[in-house]
PDB file of N, CA and C in Angstrom:
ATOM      1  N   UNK A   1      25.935   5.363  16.347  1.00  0.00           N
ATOM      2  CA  UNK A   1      25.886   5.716  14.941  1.00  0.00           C
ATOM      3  C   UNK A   1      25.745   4.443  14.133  1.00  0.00           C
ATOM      4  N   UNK A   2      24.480   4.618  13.442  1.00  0.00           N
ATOM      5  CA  UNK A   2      24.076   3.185  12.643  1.00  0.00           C
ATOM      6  C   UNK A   2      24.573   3.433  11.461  1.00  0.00           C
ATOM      7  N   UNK A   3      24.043   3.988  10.842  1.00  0.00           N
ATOM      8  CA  UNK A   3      23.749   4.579   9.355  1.00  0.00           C
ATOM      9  C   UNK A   3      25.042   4.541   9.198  1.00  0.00           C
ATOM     10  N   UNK A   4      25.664   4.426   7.998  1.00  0.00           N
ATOM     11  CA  UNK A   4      27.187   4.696   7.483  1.00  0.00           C
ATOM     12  C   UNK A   4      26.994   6.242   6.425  1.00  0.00           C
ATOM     13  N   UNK A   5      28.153   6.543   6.365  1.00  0.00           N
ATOM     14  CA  UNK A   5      28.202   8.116   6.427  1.00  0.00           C
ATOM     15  C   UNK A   5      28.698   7.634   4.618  1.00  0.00           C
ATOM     16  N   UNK A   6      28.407   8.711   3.517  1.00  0.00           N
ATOM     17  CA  UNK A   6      28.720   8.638   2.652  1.00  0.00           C
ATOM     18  C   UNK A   6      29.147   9.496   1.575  1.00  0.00           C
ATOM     19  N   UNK A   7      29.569  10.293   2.358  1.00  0.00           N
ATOM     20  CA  UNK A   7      30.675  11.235   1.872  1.00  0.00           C
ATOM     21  C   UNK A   7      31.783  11.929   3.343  1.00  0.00           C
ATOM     22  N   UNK A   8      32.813  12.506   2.960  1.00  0.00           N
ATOM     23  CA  UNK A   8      33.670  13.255   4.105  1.00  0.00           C
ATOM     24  C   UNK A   8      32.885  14.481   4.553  1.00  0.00           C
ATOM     25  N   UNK A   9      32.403  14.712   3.556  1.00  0.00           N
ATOM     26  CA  UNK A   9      31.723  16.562   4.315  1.00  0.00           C
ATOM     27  C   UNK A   9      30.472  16.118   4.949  1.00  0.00           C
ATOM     28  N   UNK A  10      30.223  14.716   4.899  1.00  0.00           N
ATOM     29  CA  UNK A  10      29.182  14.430   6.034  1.00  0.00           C
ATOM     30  C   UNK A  10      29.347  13.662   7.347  1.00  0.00           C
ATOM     31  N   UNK A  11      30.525  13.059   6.919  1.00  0.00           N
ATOM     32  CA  UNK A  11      31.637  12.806   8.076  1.00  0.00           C
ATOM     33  C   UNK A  11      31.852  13.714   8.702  1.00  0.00           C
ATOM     34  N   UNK A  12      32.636  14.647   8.369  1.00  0.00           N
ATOM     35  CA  UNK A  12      32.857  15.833   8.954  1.00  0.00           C
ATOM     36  C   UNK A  12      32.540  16.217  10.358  1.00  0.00           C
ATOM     37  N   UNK A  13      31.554  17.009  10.286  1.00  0.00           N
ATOM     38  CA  UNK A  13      30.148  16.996  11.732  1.00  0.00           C
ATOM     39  C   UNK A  13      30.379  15.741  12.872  1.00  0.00           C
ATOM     40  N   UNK A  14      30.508  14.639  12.398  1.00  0.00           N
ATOM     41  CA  UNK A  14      30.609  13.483  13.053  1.00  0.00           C
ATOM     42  C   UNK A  14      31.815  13.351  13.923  1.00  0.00           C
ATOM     43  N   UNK A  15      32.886  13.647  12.705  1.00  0.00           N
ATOM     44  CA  UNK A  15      34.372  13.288  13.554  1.00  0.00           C
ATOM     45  C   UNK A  15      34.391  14.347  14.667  1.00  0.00           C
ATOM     46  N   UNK A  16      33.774  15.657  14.304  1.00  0.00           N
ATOM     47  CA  UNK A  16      33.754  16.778  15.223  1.00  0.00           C
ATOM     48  C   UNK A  16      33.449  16.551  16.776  1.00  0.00           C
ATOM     49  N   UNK A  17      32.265  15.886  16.562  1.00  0.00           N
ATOM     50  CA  UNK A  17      31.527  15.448  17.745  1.00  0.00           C
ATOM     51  C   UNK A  17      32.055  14.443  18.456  1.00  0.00           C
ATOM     52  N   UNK A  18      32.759  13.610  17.829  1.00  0.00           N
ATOM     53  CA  UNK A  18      33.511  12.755  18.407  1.00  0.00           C
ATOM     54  C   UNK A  18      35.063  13.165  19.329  1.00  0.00           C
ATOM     55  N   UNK A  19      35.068  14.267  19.045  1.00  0.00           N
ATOM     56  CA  UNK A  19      36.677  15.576  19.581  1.00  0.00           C
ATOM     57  C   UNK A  19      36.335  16.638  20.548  1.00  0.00           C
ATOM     58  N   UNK A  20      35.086  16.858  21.095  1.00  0.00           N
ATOM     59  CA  UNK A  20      34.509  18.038  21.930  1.00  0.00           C
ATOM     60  C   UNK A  20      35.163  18.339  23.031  1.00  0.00           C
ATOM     61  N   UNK A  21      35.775  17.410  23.350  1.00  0.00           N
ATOM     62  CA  UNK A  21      36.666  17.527  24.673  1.00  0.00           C
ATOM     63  C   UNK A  21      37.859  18.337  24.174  1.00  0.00           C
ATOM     64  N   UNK A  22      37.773  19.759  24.761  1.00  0.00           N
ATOM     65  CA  UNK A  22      39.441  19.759  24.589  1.00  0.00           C
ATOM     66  C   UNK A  22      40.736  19.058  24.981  1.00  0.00           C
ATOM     67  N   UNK A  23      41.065  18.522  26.225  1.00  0.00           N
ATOM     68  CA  UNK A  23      42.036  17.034  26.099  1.00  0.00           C
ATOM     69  C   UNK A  23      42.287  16.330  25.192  1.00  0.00           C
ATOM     70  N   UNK A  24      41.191  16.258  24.641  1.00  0.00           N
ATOM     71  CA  UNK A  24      41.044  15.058  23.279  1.00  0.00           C
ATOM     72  C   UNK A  24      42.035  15.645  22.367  1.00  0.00           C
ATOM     73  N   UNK A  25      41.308  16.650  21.664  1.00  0.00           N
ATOM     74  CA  UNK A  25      42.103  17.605  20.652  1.00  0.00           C
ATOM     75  C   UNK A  25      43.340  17.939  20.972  1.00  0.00           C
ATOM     76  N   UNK A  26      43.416  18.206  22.272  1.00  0.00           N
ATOM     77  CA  UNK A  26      45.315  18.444  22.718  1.00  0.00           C
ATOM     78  C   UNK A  26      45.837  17.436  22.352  1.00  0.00           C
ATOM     79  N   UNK A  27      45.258  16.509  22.683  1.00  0.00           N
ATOM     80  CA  UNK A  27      46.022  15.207  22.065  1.00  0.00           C
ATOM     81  C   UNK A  27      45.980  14.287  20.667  1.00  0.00           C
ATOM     82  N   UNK A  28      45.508  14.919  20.202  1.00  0.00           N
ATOM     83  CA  UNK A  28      45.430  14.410  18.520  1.00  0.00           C
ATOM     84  C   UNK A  28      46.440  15.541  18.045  1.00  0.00           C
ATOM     85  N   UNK A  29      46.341  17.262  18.385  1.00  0.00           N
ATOM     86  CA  UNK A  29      47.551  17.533  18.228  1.00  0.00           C
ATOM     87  C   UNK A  29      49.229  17.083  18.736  1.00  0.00           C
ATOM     88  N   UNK A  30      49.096  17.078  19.638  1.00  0.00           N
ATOM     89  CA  UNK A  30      50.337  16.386  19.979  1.00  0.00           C
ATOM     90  C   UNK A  30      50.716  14.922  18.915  1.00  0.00           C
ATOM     91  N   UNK A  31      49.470  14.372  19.279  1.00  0.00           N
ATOM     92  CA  UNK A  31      49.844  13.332  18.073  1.00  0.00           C
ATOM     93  C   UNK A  31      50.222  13.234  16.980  1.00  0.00           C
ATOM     94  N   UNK A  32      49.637  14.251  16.003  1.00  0.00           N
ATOM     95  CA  UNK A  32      49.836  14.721  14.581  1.00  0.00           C
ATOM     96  C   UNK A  32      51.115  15.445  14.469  1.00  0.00           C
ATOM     97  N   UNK A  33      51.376  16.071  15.703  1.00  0.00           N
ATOM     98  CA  UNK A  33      52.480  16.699  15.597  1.00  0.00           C
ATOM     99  C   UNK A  33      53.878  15.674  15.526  1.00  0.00           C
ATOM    100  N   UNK A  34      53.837  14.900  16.268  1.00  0.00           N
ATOM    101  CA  UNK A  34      54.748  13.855  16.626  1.00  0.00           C
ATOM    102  C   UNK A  34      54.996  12.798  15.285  1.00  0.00           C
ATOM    103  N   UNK A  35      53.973  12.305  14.871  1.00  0.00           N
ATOM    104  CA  UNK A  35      53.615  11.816  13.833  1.00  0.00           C
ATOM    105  C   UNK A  35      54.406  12.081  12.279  1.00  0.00           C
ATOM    106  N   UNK A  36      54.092  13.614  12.362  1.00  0.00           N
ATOM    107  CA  UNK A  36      54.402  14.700  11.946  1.00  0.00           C
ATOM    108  C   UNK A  36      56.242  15.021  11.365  1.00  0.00           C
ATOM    109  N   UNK A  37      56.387  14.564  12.817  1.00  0.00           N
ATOM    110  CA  UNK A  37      58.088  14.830  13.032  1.00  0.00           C
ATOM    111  C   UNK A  37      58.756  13.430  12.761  1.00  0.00           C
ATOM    112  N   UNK A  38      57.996  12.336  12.919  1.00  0.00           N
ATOM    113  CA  UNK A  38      58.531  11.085  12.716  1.00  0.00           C
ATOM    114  C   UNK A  38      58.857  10.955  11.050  1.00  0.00           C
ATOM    115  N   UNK A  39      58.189  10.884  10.748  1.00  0.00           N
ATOM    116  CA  UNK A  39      57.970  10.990   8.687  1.00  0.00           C
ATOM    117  C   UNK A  39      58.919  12.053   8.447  1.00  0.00           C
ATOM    118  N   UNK A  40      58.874  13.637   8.737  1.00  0.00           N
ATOM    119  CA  UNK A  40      60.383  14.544   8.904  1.00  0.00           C
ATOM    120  C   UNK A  40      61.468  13.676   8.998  1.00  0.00           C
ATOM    121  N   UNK A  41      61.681  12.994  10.046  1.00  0.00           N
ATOM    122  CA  UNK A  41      63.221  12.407  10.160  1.00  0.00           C
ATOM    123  C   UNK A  41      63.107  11.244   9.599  1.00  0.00           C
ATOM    124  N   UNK A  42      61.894  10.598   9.228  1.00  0.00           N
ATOM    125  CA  UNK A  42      62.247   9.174   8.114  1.00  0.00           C
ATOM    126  C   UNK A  42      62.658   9.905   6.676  1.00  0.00           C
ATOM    127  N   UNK A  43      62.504  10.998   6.612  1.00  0.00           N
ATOM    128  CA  UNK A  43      62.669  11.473   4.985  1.00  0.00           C
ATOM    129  C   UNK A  43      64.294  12.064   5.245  1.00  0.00           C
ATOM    130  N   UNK A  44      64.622  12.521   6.324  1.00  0.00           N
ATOM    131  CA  UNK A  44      65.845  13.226   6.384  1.00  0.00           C
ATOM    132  C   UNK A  44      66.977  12.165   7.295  1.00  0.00           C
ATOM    133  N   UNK A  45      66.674  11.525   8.253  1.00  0.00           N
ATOM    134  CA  UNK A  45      68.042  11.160   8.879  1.00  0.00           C
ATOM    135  C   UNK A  45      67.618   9.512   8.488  1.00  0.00           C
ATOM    136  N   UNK A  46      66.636   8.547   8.726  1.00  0.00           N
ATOM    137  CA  UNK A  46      66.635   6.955   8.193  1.00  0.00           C
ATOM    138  C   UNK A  46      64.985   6.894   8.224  1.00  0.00           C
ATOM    139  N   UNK A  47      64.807   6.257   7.109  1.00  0.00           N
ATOM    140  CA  UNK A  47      63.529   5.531   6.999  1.00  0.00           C
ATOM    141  C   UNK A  47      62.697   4.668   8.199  1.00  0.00           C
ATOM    142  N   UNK A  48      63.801   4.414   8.741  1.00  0.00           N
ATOM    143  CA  UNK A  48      62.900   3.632  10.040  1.00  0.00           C
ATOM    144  C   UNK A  48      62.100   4.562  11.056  1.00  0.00           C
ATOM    145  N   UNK A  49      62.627   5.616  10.796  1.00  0.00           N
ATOM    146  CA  UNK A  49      61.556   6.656  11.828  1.00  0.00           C
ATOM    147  C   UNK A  49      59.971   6.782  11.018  1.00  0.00           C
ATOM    148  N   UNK A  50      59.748   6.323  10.084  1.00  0.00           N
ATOM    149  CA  UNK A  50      58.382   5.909   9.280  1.00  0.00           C
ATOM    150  C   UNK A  50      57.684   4.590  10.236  1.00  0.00           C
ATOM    151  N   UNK A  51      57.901   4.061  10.656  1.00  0.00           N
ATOM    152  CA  UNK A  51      57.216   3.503  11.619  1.00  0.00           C
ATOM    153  C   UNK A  51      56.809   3.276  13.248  1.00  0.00           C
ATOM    154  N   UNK A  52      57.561   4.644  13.508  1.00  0.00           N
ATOM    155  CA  UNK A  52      57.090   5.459  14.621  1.00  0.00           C
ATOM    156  C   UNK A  52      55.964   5.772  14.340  1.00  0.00           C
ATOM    157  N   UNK A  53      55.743   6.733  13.251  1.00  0.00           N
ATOM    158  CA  UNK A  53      54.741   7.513  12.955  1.00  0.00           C
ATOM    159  C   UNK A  53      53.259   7.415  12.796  1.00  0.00           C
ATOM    160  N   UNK A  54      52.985   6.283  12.680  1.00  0.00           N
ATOM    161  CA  UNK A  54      51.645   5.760  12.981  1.00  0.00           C
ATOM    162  C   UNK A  54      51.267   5.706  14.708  1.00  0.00           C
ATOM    163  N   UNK A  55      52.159   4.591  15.643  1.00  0.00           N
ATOM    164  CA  UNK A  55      52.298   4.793  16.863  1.00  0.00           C
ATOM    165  C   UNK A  55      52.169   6.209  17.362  1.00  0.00           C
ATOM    166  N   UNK A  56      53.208   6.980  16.822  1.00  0.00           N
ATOM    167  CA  UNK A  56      52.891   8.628  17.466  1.00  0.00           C
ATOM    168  C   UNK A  56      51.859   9.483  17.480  1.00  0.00           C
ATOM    169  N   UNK A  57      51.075   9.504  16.188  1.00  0.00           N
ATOM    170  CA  UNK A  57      49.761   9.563  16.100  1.00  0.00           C
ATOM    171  C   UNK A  57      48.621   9.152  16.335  1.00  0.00           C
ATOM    172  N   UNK A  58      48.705   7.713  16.478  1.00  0.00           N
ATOM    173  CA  UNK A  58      47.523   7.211  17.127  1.00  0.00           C
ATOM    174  C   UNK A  58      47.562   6.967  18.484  1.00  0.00           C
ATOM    175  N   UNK A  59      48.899   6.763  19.248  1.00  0.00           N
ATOM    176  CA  UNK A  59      48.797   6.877  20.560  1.00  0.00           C
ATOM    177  C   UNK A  59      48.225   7.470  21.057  1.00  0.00           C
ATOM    178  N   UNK A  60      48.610   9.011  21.577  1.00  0.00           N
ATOM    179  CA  UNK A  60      47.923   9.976  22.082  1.00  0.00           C
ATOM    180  C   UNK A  60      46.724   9.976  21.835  1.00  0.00           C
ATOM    181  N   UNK A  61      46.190  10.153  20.735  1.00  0.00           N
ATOM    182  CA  UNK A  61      44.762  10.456  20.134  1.00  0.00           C
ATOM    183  C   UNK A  61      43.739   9.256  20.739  1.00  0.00           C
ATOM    184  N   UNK A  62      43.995   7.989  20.410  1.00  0.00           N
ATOM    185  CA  UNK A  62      43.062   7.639  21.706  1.00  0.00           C
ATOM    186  C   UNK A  62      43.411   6.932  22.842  1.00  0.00           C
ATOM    187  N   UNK A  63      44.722   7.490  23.518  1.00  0.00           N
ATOM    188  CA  UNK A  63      44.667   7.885  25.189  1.00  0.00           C
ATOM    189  C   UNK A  63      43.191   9.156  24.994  1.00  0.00           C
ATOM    190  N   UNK A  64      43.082  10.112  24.320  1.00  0.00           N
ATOM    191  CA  UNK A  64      42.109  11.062  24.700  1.00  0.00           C
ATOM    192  C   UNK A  64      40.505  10.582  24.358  1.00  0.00           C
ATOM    193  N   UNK A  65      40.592   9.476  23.455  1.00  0.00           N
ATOM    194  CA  UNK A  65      39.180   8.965  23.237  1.00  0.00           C
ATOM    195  C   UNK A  65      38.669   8.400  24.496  1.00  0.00           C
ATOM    196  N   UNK A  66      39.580   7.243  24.445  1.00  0.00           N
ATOM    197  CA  UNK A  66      39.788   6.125  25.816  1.00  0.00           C
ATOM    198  C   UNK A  66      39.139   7.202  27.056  1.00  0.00           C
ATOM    199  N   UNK A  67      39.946   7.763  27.196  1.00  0.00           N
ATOM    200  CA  UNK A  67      39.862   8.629  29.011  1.00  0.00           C
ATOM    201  C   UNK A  67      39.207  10.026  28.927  1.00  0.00           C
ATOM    202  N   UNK A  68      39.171  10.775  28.244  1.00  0.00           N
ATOM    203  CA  UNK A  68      38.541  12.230  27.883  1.00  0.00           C
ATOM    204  C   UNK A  68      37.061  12.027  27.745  1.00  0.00           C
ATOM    205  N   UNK A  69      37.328  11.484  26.262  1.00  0.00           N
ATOM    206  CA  UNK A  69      36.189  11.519  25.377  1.00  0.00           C
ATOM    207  C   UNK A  69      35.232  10.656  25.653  1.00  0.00           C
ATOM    208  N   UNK A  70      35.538   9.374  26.262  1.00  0.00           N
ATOM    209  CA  UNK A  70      34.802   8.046  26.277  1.00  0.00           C
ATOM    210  C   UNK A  70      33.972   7.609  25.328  1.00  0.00           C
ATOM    211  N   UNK A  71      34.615   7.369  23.979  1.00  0.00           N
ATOM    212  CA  UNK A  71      34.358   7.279  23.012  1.00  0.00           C
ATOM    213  C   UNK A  71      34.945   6.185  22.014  1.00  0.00           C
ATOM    214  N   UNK A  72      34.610   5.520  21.152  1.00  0.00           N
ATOM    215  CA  UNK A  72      35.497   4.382  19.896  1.00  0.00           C
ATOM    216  C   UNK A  72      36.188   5.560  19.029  1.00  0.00           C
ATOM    217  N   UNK A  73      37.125   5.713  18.817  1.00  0.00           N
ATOM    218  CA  UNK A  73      37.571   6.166  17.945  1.00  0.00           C
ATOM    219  C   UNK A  73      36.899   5.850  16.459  1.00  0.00           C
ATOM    220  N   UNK A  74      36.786   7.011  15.686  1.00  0.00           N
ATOM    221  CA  UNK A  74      35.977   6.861  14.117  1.00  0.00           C
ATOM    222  C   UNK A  74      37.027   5.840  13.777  1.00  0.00           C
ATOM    223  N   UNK A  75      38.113   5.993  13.514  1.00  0.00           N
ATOM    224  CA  UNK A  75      39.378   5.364  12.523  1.00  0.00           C
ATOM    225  C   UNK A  75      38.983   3.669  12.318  1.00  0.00           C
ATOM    226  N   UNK A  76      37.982   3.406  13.319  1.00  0.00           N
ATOM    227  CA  UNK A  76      37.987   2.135  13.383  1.00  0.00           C
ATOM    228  C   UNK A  76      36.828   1.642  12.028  1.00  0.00           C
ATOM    229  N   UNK A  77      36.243   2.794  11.929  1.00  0.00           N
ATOM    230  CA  UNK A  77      35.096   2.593  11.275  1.00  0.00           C
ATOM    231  C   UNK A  77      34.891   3.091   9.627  1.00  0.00           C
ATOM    232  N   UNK A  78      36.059   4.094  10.166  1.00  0.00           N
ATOM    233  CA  UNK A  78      36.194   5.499   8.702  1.00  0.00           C
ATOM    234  C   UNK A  78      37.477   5.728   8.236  1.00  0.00           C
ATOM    235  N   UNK A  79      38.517   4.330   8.507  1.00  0.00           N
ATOM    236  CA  UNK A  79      40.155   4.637   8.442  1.00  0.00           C
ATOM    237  C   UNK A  79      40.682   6.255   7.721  1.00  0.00           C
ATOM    238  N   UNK A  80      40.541   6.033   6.621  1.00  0.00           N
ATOM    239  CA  UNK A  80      40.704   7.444   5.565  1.00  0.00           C
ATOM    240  C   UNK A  80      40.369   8.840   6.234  1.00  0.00           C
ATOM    241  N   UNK A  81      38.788   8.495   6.087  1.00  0.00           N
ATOM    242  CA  UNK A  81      38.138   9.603   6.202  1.00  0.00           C
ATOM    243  C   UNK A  81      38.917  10.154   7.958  1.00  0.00           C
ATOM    244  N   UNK A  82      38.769   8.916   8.887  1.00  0.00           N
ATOM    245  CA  UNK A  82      38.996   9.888   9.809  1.00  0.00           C
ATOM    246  C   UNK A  82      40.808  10.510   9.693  1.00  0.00           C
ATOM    247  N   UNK A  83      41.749  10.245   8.941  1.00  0.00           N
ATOM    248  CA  UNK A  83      43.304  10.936   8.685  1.00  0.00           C
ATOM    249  C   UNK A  83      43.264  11.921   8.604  1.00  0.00           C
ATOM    250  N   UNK A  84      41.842  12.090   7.219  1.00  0.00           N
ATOM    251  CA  UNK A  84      41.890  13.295   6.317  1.00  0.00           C
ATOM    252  C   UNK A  84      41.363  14.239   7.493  1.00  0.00           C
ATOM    253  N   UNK A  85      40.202  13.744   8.230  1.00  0.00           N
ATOM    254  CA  UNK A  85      39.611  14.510   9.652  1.00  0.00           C
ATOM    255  C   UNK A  85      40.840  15.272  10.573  1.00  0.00           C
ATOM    256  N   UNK A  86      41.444  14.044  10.668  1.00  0.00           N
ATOM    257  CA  UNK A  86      42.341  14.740  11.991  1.00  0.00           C
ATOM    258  C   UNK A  86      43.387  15.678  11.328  1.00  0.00           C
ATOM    259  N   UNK A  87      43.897  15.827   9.893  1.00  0.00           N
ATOM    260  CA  UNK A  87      44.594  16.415   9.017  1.00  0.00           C
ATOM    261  C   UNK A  87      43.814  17.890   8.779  1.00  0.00           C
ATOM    262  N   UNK A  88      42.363  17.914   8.956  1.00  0.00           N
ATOM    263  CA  UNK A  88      42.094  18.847   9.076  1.00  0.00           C
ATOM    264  C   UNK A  88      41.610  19.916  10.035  1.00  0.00           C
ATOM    265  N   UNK A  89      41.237  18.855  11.493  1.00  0.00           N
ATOM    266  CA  UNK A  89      40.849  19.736  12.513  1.00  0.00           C
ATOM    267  C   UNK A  89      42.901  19.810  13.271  1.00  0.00           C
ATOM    268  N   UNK A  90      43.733  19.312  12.711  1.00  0.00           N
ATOM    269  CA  UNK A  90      44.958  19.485  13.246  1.00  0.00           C
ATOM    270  C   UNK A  90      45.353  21.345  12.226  1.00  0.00           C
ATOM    271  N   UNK A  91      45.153  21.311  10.897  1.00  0.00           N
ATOM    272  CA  UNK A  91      44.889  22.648  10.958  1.00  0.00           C
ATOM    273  C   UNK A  91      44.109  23.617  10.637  1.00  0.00           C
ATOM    274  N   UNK A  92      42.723  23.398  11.515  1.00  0.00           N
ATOM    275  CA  UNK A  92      41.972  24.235  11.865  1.00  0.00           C
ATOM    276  C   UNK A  92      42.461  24.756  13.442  1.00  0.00           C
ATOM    277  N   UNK A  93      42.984  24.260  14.306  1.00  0.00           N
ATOM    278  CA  UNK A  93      43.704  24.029  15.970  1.00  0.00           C
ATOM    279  C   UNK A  93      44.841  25.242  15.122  1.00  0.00           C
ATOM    280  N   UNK A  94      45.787  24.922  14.488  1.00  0.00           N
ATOM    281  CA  UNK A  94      47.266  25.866  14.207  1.00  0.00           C
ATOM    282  C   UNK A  94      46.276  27.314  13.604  1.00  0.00           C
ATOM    283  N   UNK A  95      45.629  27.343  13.574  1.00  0.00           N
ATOM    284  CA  UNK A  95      44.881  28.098  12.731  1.00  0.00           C
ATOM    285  C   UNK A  95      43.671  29.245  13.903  1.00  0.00           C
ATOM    286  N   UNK A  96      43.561  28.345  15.033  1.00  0.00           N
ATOM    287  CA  UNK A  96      42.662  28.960  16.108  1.00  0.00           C
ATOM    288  C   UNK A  96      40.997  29.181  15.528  1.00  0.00           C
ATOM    289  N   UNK A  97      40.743  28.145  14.211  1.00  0.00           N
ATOM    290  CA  UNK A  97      39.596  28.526  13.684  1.00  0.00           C
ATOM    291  C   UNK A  97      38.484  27.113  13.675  1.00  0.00           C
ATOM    292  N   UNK A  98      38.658  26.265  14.835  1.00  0.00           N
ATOM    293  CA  UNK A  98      37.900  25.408  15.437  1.00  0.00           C
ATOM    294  C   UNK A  98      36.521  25.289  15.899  1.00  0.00           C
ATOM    295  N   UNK A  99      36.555  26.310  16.780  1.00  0.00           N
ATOM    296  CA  UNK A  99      35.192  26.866  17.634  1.00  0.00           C
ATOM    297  C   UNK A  99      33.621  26.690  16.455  1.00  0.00           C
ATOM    298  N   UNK A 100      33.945  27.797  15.572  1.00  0.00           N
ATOM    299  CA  UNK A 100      32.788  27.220  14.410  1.00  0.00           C
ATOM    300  C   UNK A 100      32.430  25.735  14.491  1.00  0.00           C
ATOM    301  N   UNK A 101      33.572  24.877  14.258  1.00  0.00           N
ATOM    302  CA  UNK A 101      32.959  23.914  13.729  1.00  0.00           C
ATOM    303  C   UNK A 101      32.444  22.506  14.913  1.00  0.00           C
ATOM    304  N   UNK A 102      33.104  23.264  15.929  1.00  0.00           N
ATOM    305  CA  UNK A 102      32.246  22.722  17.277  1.00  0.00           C
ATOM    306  C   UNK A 102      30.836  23.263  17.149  1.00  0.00           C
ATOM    307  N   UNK A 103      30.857  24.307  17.293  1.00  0.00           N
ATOM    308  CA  UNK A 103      29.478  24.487  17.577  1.00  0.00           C
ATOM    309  C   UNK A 103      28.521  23.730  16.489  1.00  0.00           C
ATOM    310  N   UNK A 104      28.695  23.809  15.202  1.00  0.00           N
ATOM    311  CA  UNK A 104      27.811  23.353  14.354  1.00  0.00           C
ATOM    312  C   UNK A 104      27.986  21.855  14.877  1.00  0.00           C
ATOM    313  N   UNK A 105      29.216  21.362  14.680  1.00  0.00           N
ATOM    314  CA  UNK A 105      28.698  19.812  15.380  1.00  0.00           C
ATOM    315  C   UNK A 105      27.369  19.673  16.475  1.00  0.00           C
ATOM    316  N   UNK A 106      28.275  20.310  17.454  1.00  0.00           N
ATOM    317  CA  UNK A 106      27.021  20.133  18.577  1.00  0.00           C
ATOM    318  C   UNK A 106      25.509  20.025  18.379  1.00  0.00           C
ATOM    319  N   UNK A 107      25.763  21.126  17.371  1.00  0.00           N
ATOM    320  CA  UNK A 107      24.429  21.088  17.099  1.00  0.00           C
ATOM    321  C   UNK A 107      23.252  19.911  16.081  1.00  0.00           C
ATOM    322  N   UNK A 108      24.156  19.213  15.574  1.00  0.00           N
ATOM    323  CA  UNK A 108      23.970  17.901  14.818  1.00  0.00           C
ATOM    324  C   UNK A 108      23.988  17.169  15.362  1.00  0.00           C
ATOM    325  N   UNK A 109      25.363  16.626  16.228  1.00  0.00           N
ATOM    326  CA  UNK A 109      25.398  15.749  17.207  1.00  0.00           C
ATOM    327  C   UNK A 109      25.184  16.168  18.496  1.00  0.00           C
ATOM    328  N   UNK A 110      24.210  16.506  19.280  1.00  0.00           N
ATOM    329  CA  UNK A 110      23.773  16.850  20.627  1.00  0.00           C
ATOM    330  C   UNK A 110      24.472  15.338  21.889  1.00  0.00           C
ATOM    331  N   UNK A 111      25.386  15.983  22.905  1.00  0.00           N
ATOM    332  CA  UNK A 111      25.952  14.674  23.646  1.00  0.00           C
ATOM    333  C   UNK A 111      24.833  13.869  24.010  1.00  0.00           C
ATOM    334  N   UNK A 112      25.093  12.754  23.852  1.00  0.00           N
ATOM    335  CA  UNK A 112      24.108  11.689  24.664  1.00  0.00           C
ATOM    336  C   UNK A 112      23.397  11.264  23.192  1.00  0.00           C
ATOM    337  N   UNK A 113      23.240  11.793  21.804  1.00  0.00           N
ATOM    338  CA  UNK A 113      22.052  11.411  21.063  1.00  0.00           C
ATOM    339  C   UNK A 113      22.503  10.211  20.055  1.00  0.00           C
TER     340      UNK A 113
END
């Protein structure tokens, strides 16, 4: 990917394609989830659990780039955009309403292109 992307809803498609693996996605949920729960207990039992929460989230997520996906993670490229990404395919996953937006990826981003 040369071109830089210049808006999120054209990101979008992109980050998708970059997640096709289900492993991957198990693990950005797990991540988000964890993530998730870290910021929970920095707001409720001590602030220091706020810096778990980056670690918890990005761990997992690319263990699944790294080894699944074989892929760079966007974040490196799209910090924001890809949060707001994983903030939203984390609930489109709780939601079971994913599949759509695989397929349209695929179809933008074809593997290998």
């Amino acid at each position: 990917m040369e071109e830089r992307l210049s808006s999120f809803e054209e990101f979008w498609p992109y980050y998708v394609a970059q997640h096709l693996d289900p492993c991957n996605r198990a693990l950005h949920f797990l991540g988000t989830s964890l993530s998730l729960a870290a910021l929970a207990a920095a707001a409720t039992l001590s602030p220091w659990w706020a810096l778990l929460a980056p670690l918890a989230g990005y761990g997992p997520a690319w263990v699944g780039h790294f080894y699944f996906e074989r892929n760079r993670p966007a974040t490196f490229r799209y910090p924001l955009w890809s949060l707001r990404g994983d903030l939203r395919m984390y609930a489109l996953l709780w939601r079971h309403r994913m599949e759509p937006e695989l397929v349209r990826s695929r179809e933008l981003y074809p593997r290998g292109a």
